[in-house]
C-alpha atoms as a PDB file:
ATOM      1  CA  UNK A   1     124.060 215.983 120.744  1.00  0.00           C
ATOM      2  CA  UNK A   2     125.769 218.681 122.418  1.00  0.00           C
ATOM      3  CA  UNK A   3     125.086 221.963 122.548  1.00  0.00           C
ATOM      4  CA  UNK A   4     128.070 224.613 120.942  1.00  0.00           C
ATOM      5  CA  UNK A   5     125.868 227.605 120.131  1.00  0.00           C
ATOM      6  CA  UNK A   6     125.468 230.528 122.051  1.00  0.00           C
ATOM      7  CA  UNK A   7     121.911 231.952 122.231  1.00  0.00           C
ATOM      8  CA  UNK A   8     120.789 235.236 122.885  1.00  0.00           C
ATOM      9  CA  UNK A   9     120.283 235.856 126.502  1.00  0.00           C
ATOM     10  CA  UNK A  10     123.618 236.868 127.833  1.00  0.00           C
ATOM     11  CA  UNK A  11     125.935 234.245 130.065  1.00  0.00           C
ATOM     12  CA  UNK A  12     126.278 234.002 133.660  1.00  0.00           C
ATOM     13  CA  UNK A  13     129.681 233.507 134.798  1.00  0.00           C
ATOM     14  CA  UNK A  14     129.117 229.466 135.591  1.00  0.00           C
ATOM     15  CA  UNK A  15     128.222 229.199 131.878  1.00  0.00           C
ATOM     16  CA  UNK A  16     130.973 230.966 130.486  1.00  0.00           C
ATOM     17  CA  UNK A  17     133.483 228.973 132.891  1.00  0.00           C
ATOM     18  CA  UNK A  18     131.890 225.508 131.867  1.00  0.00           C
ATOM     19  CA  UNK A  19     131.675 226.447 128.141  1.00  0.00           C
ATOM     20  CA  UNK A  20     135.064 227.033 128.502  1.00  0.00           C
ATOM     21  CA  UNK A  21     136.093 224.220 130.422  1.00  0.00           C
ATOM     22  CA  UNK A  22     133.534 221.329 128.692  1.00  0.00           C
ATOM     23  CA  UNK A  23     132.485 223.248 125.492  1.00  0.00           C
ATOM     24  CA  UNK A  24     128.834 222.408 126.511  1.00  0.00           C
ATOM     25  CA  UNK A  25     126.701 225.166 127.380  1.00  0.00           C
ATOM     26  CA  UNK A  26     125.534 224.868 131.162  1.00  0.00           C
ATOM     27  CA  UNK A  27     121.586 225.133 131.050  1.00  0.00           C
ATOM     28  CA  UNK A  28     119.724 228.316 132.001  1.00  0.00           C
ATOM     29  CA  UNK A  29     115.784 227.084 131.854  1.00  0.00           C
ATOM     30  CA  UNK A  30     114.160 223.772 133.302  1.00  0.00           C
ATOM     31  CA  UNK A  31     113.935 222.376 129.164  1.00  0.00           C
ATOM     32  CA  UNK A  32     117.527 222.775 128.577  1.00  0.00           C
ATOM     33  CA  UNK A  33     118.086 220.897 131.914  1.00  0.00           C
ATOM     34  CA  UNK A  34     115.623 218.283 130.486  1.00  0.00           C
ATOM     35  CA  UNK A  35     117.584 218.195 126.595  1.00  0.00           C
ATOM     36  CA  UNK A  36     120.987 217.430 128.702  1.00  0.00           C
ATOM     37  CA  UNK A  37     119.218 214.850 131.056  1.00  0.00           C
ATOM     38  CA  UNK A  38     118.270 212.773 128.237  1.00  0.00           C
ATOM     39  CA  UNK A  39     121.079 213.171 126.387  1.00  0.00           C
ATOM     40  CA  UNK A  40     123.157 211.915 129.461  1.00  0.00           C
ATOM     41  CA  UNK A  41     120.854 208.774 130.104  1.00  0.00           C
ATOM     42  CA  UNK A  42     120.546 208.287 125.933  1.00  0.00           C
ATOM     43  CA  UNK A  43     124.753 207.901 126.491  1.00  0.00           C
ATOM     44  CA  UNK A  44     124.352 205.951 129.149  1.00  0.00           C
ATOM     45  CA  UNK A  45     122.407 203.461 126.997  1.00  0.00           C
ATOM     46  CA  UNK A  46     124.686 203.530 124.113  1.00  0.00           C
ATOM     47  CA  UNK A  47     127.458 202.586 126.114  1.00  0.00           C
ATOM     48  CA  UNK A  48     125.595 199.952 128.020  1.00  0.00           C
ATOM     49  CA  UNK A  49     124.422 198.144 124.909  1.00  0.00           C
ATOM     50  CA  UNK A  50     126.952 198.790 122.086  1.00  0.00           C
ATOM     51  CA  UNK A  51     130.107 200.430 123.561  1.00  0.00           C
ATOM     52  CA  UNK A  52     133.068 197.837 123.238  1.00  0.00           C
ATOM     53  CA  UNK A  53     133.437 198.480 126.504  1.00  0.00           C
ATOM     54  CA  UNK A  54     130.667 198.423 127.652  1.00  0.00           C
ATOM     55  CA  UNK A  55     129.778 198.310 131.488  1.00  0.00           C
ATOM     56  CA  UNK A  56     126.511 196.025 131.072  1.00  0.00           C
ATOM     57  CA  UNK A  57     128.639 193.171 133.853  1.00  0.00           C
ATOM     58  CA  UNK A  58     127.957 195.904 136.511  1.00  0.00           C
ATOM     59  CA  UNK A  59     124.331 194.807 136.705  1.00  0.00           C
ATOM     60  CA  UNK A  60     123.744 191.304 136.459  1.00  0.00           C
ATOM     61  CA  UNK A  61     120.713 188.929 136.926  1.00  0.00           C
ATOM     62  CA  UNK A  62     120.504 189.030 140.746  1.00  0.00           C
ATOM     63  CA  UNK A  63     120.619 192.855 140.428  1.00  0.00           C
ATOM     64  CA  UNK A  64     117.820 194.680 142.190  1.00  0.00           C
ATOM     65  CA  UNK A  65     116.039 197.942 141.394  1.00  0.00           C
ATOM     66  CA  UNK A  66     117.710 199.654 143.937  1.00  0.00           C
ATOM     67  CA  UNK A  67     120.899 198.472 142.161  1.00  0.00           C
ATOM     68  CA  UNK A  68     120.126 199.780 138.965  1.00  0.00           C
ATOM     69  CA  UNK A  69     118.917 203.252 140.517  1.00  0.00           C
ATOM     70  CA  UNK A  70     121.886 203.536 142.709  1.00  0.00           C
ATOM     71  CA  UNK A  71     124.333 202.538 139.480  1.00  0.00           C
ATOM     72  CA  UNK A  72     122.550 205.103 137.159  1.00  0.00           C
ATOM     73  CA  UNK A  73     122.692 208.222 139.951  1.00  0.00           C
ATOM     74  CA  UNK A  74     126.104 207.414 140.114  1.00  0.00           C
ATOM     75  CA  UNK A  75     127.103 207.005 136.436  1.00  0.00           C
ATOM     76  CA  UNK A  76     124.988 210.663 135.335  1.00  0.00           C
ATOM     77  CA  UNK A  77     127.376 211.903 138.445  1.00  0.00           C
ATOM     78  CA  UNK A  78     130.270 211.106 136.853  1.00  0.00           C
ATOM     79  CA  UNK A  79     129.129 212.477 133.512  1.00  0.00           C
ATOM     80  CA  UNK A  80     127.631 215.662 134.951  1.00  0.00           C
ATOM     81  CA  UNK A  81     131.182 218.041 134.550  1.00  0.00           C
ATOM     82  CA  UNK A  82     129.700 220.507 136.587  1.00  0.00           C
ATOM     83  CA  UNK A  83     126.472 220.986 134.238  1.00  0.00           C
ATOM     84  CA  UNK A  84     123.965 219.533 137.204  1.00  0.00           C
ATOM     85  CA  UNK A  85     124.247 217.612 140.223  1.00  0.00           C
ATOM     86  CA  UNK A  86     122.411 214.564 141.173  1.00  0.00           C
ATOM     87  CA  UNK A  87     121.388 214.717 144.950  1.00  0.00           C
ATOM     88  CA  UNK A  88     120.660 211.853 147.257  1.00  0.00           C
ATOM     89  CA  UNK A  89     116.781 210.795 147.321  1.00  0.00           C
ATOM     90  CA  UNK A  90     115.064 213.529 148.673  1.00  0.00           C
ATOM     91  CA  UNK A  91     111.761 212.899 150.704  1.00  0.00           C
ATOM     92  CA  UNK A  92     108.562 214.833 149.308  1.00  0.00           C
ATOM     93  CA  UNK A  93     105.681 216.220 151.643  1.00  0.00           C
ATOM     94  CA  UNK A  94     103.752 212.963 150.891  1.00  0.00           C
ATOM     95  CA  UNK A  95     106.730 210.473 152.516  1.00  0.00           C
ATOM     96  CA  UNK A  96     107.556 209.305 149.246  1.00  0.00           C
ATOM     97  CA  UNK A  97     111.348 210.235 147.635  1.00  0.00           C
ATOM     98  CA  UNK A  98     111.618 210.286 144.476  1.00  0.00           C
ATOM     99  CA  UNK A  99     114.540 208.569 142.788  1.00  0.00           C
ATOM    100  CA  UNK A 100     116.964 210.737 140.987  1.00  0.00           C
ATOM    101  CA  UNK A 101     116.560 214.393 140.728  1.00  0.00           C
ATOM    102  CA  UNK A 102     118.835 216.157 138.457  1.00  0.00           C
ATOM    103  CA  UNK A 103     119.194 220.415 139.513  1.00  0.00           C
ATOM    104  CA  UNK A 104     121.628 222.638 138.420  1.00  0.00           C
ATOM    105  CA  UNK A 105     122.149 226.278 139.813  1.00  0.00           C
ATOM    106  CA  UNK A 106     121.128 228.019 137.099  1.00  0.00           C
ATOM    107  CA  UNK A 107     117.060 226.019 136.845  1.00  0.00           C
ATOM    108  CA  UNK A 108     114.310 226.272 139.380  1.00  0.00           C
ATOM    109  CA  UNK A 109     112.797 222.834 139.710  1.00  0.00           C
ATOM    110  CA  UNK A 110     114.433 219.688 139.315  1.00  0.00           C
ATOM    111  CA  UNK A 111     113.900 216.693 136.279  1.00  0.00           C
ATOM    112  CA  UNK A 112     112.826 213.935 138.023  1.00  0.00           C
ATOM    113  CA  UNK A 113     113.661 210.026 136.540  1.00  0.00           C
ATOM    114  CA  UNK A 114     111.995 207.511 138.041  1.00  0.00           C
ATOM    115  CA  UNK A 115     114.049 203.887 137.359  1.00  0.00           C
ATOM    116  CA  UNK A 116     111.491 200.649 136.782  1.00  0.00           C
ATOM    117  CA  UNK A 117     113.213 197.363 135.977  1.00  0.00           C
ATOM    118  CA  UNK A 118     110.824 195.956 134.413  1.00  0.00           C
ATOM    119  CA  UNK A 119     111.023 191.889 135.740  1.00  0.00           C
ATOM    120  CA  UNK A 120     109.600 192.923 138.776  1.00  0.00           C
ATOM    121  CA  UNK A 121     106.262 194.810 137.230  1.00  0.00           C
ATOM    122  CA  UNK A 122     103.837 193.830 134.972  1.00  0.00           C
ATOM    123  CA  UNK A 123     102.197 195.640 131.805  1.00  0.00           C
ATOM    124  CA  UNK A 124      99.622 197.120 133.607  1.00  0.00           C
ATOM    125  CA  UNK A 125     101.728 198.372 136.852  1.00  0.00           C
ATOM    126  CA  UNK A 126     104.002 199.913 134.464  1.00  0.00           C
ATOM    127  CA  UNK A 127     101.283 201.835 133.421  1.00  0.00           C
ATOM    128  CA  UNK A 128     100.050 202.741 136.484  1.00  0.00           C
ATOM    129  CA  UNK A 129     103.033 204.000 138.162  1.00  0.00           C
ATOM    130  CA  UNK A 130     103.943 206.116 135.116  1.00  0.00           C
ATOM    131  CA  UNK A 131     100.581 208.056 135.663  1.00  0.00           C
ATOM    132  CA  UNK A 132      99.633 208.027 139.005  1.00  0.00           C
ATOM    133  CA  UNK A 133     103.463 208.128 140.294  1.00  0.00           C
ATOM    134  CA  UNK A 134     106.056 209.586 138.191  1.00  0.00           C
ATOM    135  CA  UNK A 135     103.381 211.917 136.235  1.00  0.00           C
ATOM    136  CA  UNK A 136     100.508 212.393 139.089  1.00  0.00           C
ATOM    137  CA  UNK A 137     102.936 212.493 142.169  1.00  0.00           C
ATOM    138  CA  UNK A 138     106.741 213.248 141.748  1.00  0.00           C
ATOM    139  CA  UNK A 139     106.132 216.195 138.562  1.00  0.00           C
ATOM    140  CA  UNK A 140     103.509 217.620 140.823  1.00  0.00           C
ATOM    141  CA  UNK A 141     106.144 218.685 143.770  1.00  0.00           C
ATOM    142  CA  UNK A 142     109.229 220.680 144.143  1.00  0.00           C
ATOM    143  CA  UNK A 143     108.304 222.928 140.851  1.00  0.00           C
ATOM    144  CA  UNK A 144     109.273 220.032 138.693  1.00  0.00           C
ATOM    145  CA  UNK A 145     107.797 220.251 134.951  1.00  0.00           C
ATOM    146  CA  UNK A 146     109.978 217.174 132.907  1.00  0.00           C
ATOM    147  CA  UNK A 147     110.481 213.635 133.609  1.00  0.00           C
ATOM    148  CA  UNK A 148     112.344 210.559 132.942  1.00  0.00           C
ATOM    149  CA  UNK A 149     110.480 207.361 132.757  1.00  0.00           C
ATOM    150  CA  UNK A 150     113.907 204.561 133.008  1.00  0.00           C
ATOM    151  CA  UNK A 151     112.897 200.841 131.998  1.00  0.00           C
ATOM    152  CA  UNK A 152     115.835 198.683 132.852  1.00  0.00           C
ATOM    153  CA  UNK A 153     116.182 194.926 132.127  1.00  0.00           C
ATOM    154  CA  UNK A 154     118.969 193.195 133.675  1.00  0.00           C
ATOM    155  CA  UNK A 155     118.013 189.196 133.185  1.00  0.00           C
ATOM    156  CA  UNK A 156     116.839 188.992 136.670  1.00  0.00           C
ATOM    157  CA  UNK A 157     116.318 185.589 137.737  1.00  0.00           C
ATOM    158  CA  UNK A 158     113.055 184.211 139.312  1.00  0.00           C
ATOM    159  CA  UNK A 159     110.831 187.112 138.627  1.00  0.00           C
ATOM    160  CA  UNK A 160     107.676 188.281 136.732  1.00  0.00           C
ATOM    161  CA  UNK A 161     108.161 190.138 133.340  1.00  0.00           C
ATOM    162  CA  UNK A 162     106.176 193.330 132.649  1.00  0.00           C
ATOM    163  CA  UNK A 163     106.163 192.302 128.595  1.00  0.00           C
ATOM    164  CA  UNK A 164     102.973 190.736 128.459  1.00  0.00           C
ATOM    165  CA  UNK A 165      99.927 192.830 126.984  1.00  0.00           C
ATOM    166  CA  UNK A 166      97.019 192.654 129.234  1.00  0.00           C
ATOM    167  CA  UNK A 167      94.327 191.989 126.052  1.00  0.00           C
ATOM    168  CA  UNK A 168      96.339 189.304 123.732  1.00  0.00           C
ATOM    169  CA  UNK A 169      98.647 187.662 126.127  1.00  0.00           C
ATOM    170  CA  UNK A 170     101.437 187.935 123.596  1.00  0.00           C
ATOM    171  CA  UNK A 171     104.724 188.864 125.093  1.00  0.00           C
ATOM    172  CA  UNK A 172     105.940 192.228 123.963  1.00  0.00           C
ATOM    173  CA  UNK A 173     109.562 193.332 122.887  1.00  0.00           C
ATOM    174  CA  UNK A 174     111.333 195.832 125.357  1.00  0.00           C
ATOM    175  CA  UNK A 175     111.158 198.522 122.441  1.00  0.00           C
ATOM    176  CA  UNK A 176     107.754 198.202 122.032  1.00  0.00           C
ATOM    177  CA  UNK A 177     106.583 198.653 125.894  1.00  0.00           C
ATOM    178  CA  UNK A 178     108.938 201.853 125.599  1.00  0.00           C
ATOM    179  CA  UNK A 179     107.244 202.707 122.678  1.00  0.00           C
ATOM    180  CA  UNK A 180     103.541 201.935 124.280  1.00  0.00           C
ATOM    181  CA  UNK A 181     104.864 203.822 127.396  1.00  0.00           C
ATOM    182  CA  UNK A 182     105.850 207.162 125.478  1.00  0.00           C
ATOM    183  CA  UNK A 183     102.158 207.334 123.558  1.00  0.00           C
ATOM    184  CA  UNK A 184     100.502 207.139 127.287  1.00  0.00           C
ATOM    185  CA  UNK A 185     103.180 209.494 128.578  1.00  0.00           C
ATOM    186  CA  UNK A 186     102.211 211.915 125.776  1.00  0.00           C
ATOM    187  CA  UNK A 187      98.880 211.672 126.350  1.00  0.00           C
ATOM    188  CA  UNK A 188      98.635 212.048 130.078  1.00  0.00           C
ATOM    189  CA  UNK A 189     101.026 215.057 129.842  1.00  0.00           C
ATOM    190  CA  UNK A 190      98.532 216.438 126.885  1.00  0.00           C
ATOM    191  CA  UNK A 191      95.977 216.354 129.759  1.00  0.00           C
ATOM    192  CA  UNK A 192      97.837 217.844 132.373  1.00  0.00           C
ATOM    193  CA  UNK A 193      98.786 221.553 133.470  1.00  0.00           C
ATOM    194  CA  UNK A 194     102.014 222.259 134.794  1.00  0.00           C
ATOM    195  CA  UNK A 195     104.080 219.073 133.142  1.00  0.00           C
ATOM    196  CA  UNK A 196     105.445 219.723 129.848  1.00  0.00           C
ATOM    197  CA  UNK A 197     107.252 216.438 128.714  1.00  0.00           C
ATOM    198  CA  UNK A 198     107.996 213.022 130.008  1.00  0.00           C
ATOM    199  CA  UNK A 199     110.734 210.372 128.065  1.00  0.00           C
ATOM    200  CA  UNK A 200     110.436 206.555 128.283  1.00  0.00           C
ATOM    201  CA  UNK A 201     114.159 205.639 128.172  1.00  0.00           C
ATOM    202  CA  UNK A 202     115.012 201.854 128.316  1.00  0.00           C
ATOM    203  CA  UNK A 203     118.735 199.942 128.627  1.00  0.00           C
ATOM    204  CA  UNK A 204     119.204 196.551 128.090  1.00  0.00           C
ATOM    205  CA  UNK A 205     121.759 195.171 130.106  1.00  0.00           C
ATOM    206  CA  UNK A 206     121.793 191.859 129.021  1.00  0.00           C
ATOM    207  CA  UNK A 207     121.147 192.283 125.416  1.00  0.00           C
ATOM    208  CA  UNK A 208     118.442 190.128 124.272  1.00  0.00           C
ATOM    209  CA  UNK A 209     114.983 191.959 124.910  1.00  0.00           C
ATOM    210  CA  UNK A 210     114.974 194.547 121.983  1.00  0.00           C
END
């Protein structure tokens, strides 16, 4: 998934150093900032669920959301090689902060991933934040256009489970809540000025939810 190809518009210095350095192209415009975002968190979840060695034991059933927001800041950190920077939460004009903001120098206007593990919401609150907070809140400040919608199941004991559909009852797989997720995402977003694209991303910790 990386990027080796030069395009037209001429390099700055940072992304001639970092090409050189990472032989990744450092991005210029808020959509290439997006492409590497998800590519990041898309490694992430390979690792987590099929990499031999594989850091799923870092989060574990008594894991909060917190935990698994503070874990994944700190993993696309590591994994950033001077491409973007991941700041600490940042408060908004409305009080709220949003949970990871990716920025790099080069981009005005962050990508914004909000983190949901998804025993402690149900169907419909998943839906619900995903439009009214990640889409209707966070992409409407601080000039940011692309989001990151992160569904994370870690086992958690004791809890609710957002995998049951509100009109049959039935209990739905992980993939398919991501994949109910990205068809409302695309649809708010088709309704919406000013946000271009938001990505339902899930990891499965544990293993057993696909």
């Amino acid at each position: 998934r990386r990027r080796r190809m030069a395009d037209a518009e001429p390099w700055t210095e940072h992304q001639v150093r970092v090409f050189q350095e990472q032989n990744e192209v450092a991005p210029r415009n808020p959509r290439e900032l997006f492409e590497l975002t998800c590519d990041r968190v898309l490694d992430i979840k390979d690792w987590v669920e099929t990499g031999e060695d594989s850091p799923r034991n870092d989060l574990h059933s008594e894991s909060l959301e917190r935990d698994v927001r503070v874990w994944v800041a700190r993993k696309l950190r590591e994994k950033s090689y001077g491409l973007y920077a991941v700041p600490e939460e940042q408060e908004l004009a409305s009080g709220k902060r949003q949970d990871i903001r990716i920025v790099a120098p080069e981009v005005p206007g962050p990508v914004v991933i909000e983190v949901k593990q998804i025993e402690g919401w149900s169907y419909a609150d998943l839906r619900e934040r995903l439009d009214n907070q990640l889409i209707g809140d966070y992409l409407a400040a601080d000039n940011a256009r692309f989001g990151i919608y992160l569904i994370s199941y870690t086992g958690h004991s004791g809890r609710g489970s957002g995998g049951d559909d509100p009109t049959t009852g039935r209990r739905l797989t992980l993939s398919e809540i991501v994949q109910n997720l990205q068809q409302l995402a695309d649809a708010i977003v088709e309704s919406k000025s000013g946000v271009e694209q938001v990505n339902v991303i899930s990891i499965d910790f544990v293993g057993n939810a696909t």
